[in-house]
Protein backbone atom coordinates (compact mmCIF):
# COMPACT_ATOMS: atom_id res chain seq x y z
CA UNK A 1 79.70 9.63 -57.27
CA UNK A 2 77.24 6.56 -58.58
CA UNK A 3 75.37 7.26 -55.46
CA UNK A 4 74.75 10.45 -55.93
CA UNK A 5 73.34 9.72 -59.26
CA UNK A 6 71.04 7.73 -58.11
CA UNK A 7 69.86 9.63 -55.19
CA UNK A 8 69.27 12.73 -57.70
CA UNK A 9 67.56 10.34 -60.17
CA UNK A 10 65.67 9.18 -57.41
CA UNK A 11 64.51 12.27 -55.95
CA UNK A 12 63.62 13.37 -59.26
CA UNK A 13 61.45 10.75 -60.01
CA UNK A 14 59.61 11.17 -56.34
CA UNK A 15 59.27 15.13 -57.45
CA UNK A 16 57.52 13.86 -60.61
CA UNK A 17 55.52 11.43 -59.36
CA UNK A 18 54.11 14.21 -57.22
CA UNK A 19 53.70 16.51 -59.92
CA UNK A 20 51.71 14.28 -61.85
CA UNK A 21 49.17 12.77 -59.23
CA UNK A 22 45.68 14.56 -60.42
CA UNK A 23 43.39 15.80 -57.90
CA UNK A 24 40.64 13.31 -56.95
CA UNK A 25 37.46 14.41 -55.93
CA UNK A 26 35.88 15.12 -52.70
CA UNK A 27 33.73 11.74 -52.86
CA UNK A 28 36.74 9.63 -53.30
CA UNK A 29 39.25 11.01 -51.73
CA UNK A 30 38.94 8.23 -48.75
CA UNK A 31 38.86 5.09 -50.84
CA UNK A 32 41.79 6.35 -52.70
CA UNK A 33 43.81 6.81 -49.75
CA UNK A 34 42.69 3.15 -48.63
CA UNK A 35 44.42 2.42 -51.68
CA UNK A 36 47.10 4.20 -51.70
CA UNK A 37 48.15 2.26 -48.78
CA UNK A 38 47.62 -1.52 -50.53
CA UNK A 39 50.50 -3.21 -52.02
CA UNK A 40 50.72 -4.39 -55.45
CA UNK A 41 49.57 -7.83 -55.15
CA UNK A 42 46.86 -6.63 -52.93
CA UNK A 43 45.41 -4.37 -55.79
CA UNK A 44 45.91 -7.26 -57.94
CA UNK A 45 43.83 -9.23 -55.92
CA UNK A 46 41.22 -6.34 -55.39
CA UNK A 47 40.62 -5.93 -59.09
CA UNK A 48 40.35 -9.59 -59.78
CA UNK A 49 37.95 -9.62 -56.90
CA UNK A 50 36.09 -6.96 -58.64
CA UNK A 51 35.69 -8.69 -61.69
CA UNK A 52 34.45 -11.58 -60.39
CA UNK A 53 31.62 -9.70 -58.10
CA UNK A 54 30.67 -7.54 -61.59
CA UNK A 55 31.08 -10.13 -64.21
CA UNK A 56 33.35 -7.65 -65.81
CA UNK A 57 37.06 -7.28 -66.99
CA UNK A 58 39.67 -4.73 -66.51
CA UNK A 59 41.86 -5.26 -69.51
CA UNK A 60 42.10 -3.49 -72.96
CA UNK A 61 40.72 -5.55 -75.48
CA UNK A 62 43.33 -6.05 -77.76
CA UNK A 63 42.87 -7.03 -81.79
CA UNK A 64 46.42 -8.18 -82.19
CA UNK A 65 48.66 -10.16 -80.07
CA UNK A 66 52.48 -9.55 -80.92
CA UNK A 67 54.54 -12.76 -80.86
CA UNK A 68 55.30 -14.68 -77.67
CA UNK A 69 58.33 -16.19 -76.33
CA UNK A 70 58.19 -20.24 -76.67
CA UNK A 71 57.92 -20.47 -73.26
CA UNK A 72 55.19 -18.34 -72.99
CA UNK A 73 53.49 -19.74 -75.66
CA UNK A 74 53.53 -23.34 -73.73
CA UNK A 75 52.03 -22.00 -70.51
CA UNK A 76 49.46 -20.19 -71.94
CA UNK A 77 48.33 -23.33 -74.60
CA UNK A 78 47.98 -25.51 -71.56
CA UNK A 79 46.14 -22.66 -69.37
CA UNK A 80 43.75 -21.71 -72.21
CA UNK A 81 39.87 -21.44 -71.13
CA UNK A 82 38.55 -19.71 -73.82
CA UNK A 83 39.01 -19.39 -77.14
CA UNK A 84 37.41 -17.24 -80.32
CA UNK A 85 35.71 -18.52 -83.08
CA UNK A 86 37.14 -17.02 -86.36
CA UNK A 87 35.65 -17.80 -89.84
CA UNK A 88 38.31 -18.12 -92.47
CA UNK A 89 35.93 -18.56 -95.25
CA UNK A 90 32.20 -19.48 -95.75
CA UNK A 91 32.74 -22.04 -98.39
CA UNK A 92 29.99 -22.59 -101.08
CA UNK A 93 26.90 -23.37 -98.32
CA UNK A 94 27.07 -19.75 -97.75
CA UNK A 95 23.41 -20.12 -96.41
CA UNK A 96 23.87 -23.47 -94.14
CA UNK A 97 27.16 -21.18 -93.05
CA UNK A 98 24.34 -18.40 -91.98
CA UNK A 99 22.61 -20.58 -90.09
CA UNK A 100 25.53 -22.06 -87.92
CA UNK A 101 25.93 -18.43 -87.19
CA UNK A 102 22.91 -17.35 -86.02
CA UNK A 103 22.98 -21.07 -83.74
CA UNK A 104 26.44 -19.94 -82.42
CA UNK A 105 25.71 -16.44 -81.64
CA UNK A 106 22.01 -15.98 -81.50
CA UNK A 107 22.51 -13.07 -83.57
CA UNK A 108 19.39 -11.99 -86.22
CA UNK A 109 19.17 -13.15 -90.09
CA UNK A 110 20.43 -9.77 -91.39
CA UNK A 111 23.17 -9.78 -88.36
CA UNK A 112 24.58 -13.37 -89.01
CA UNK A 113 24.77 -12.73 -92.92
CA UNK A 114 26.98 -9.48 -92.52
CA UNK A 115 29.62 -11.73 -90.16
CA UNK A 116 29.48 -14.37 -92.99
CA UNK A 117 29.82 -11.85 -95.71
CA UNK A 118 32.72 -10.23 -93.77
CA UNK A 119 34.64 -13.48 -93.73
CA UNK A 120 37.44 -13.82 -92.69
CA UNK A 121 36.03 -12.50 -89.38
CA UNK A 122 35.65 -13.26 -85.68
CA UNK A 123 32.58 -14.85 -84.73
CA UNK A 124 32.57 -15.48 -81.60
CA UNK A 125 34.95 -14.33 -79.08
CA UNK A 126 35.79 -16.01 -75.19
CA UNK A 127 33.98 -18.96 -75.72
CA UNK A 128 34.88 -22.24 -73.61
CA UNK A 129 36.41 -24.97 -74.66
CA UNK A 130 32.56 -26.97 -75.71
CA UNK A 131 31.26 -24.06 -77.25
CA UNK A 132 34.08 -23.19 -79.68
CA UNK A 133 34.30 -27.30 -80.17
CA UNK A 134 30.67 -27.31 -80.84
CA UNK A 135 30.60 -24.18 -83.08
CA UNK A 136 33.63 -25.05 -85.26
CA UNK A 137 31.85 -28.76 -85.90
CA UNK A 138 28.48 -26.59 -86.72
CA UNK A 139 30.37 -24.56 -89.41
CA UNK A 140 32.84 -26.90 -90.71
CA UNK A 141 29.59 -29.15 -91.42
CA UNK A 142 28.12 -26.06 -93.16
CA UNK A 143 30.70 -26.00 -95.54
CA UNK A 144 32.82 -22.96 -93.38
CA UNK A 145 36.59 -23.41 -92.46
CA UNK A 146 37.11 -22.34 -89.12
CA UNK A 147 39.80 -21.59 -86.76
CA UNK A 148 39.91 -21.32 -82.77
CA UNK A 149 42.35 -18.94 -81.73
């Protein structure tokens, strides 16, 4: 009797799978069926390999990270390439603070004041390891407290 539950669950979710597939058009209907007939870790590697060729990403950018497991949290310290620049506060140099700005992202005058004025904000966002070193020394020494997330 478990059996046939699970063949009828199954069956159901083939049936709705092929409900839901939307019709692709004429000029990709090839490609698609190329894919269609990759594996999983083949389309993983495809995208990556896309990426890389475009300089782009495939991921949601995402403005809050819910908590990790300690584990998780280990691996991806250690793996870390890049890291955001996030101004806590500007401290009373709130010009000098400016300035480190506008070094750190090239950003204009009028640009760089409305990220300090927005404090506590994000300045700078996948930066490598020397560049978020280099721009947290920058605005700590203007005064700023920074953090690299």
């Amino acid at each position: 009797m478990a059996e046939e539950v699970k063949n009828e669950a199954a069956e159901a979710a083939a049936e709705t799978a092929k409900e839901d597939k939307k019709e692709v058009p004429e000029k990709f209907a090839k490609l698609v069926g190329e894919l269609d007939k990759m594996s999983v870790l083949d389309l993983s590697e495809f995208v990556k390999t896309l990426e890389n060729h475009y300089g782009v990403s495939a991921a949601a950018p995402m403005a809050v990270a819910g908590p990790a497991v300690a584990g998780e949290a280990a691996e991806a310290a250690e793996e870390k390439t890049s890291f955001n620049i996030f101004l806590a506060s500007t401290g009373e140099k709130k010009i000098d603070v400016i300035k480190a700005v506008r070094e750190i992202t090239g950003l204009g005058l009028a640009e760089s004041k409305g990220v300090v004025d927005g404090a506590p904000t994000m300045v700078k966002e996948n930066a490598t390891k020397d560049e978020a070193e280099a721009g947290k020394t920058k605005l700590e020494a203007a005064g700023a407290t920074v953090e690299l997330q």
